[in-house]
C-alpha atoms as a PDB file:
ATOM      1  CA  UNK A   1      39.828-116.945 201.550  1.00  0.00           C
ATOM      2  CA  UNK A   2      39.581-118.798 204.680  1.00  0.00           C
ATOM      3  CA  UNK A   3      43.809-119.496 204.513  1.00  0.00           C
ATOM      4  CA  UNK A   4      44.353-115.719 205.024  1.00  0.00           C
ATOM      5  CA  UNK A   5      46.503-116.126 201.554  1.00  0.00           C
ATOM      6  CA  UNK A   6      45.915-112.773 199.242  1.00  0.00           C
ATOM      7  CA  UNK A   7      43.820-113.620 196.121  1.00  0.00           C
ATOM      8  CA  UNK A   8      45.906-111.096 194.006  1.00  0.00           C
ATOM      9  CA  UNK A   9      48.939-111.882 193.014  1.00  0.00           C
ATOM     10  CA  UNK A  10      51.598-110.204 194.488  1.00  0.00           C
ATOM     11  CA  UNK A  11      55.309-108.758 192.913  1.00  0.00           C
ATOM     12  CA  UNK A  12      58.788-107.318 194.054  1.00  0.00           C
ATOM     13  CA  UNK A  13      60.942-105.900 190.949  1.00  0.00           C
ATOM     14  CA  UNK A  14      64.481-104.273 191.830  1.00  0.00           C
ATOM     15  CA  UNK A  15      66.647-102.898 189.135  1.00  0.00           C
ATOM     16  CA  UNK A  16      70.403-102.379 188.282  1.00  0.00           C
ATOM     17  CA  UNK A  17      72.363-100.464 185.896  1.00  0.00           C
ATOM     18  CA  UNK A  18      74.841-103.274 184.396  1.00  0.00           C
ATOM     19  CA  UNK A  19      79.033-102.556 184.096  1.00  0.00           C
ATOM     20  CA  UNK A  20      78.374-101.757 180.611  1.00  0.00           C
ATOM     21  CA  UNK A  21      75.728 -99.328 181.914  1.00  0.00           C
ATOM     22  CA  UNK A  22      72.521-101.246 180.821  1.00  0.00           C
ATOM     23  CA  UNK A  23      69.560-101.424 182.615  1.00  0.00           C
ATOM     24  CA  UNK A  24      68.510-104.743 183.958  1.00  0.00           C
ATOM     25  CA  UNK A  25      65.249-105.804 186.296  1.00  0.00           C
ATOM     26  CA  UNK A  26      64.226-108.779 188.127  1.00  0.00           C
ATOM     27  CA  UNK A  27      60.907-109.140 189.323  1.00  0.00           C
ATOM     28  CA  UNK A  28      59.437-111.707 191.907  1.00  0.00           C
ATOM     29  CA  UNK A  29      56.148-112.797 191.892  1.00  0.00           C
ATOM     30  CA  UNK A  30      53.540-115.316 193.061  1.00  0.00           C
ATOM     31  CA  UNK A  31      51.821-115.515 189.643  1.00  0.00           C
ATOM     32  CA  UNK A  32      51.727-117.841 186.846  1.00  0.00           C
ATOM     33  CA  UNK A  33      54.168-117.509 184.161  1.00  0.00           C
ATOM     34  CA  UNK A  34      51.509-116.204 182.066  1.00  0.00           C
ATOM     35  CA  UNK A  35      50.481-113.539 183.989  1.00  0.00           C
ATOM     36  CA  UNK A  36      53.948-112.371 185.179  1.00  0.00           C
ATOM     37  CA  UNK A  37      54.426-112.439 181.213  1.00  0.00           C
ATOM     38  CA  UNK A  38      51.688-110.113 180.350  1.00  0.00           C
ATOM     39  CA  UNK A  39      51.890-107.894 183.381  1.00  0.00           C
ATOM     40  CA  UNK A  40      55.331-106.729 182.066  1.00  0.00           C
ATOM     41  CA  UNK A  41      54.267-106.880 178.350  1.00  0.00           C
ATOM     42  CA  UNK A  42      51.007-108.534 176.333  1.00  0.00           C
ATOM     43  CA  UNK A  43      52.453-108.987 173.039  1.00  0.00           C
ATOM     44  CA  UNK A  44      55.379-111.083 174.192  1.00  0.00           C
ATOM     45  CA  UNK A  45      55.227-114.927 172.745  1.00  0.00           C
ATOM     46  CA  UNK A  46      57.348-117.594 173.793  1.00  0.00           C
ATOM     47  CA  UNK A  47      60.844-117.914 171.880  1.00  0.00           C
ATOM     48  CA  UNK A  48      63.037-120.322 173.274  1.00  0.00           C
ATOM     49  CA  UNK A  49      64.854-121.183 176.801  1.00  0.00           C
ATOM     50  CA  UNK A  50      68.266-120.909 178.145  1.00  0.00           C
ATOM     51  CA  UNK A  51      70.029-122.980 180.710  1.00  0.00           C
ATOM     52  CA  UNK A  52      71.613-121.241 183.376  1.00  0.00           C
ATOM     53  CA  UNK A  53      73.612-124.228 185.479  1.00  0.00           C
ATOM     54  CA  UNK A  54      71.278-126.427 185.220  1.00  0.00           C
ATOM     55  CA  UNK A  55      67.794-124.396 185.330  1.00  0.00           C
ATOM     56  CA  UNK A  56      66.020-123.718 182.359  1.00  0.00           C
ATOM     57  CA  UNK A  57      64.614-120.443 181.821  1.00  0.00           C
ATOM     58  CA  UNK A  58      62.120-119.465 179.148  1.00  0.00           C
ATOM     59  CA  UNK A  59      63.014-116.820 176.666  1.00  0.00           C
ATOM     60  CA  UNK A  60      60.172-114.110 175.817  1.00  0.00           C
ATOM     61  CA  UNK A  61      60.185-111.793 172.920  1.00  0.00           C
ATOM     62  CA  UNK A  62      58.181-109.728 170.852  1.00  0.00           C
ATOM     63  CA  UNK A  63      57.517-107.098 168.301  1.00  0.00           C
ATOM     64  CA  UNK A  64      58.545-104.031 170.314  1.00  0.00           C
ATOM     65  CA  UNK A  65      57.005-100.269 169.727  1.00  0.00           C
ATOM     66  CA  UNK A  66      57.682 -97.193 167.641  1.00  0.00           C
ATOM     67  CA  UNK A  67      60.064 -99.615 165.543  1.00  0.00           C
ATOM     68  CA  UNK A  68      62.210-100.370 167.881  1.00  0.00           C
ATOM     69  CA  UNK A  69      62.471-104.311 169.450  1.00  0.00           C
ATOM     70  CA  UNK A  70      61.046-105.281 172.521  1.00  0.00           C
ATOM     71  CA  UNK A  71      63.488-106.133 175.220  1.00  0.00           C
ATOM     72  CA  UNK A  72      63.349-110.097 176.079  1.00  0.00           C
ATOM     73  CA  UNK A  73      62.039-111.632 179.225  1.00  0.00           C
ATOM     74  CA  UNK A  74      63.741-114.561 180.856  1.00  0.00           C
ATOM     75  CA  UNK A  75      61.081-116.497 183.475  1.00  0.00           C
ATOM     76  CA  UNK A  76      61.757-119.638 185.586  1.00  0.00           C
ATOM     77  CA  UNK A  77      59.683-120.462 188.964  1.00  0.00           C
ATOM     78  CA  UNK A  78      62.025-121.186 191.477  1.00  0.00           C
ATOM     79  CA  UNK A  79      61.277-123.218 194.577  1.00  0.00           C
ATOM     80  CA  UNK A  80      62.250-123.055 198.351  1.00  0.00           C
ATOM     81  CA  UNK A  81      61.152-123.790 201.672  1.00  0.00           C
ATOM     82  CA  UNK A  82      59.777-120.681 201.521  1.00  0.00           C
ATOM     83  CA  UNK A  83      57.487-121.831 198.706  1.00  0.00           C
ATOM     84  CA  UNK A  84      57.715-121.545 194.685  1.00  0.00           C
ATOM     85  CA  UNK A  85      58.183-117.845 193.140  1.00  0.00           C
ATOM     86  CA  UNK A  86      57.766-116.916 189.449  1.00  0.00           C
ATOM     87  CA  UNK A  87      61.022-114.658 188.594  1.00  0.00           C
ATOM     88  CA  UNK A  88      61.565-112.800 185.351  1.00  0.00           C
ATOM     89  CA  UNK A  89      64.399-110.516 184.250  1.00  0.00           C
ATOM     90  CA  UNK A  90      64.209-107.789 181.879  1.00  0.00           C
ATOM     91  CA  UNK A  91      65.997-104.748 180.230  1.00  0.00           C
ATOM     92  CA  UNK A  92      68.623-103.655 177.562  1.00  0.00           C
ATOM     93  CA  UNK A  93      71.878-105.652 178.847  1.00  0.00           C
ATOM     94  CA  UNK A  94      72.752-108.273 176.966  1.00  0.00           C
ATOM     95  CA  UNK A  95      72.568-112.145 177.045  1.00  0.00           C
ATOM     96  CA  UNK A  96      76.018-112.384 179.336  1.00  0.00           C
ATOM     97  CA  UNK A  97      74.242-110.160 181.953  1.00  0.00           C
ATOM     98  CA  UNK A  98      70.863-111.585 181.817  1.00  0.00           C
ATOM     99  CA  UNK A  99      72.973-115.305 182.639  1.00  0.00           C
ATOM    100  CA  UNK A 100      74.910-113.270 185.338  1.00  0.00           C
ATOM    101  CA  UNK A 101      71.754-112.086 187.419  1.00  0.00           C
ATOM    102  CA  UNK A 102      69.766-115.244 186.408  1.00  0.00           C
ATOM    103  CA  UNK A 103      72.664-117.272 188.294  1.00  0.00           C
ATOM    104  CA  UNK A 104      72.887-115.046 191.332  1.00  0.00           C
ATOM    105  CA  UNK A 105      69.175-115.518 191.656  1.00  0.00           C
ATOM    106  CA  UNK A 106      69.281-118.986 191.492  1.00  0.00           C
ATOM    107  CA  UNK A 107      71.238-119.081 194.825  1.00  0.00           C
ATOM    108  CA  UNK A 108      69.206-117.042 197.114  1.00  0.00           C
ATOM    109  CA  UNK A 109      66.342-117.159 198.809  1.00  0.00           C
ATOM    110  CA  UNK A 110      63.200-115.979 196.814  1.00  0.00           C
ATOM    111  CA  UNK A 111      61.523-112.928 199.256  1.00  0.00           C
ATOM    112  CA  UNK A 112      58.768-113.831 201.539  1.00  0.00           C
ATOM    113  CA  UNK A 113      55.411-112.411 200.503  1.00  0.00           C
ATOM    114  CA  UNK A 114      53.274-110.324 202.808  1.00  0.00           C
END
């Protein structure tokens, strides 16, 4: 387009193994929540939210594979002067971790695309 501004959307994901030696991701992006959603998984649906001081983040689950449960998805779009950014978090850690990384995020500034 004539901005210069990417038509794609674009995404960042970094990911840590947790004290109790879980996995956890976070993943910036400048897509929808929808998109984000089913670029990590399609059959996710919508299950609730949790409030991490003060910002509500929207809780994704769904059916899993091979029997076992599909790891939850927490998404909120944060915004800065730097403009708005879609963030979800994923893995096996639990709820306590998934709060923990959701609040650090919350404080710093989302990455600048390019």
């Amino acid at each position: 387009p004539a901005t210069g501004r990417q038509t794609r959307a674009v995404s960042s994901t970094v990911g840590y193994i947790t004290p109790t030696g879980m996995y956890i991701g976070l993943t910036q992006s400048d897509a929808d929540e929808d998109k984000l959603i089913a670029s990590i998984d399609a059959d996710l649906y919508p299950a609730g939210t949790q409030n991490v001081d003060g910002v509500t983040w929207v809780v994704y689950d769904g059916a899993g594979k091979d029997g076992k449960p599909a790891e939850p998805v927490w998404t909120t779009r944060l915004t800065s002067a730097r403009g708005p950014a879609q963030i979800a978090i994923t893995g096996a850690a639990g709820t306590a971790e998934y709060r923990t990384l959701g609040a650090a995020t919350q404080t710093a500034s989302p990455l600048t695309a390019k």
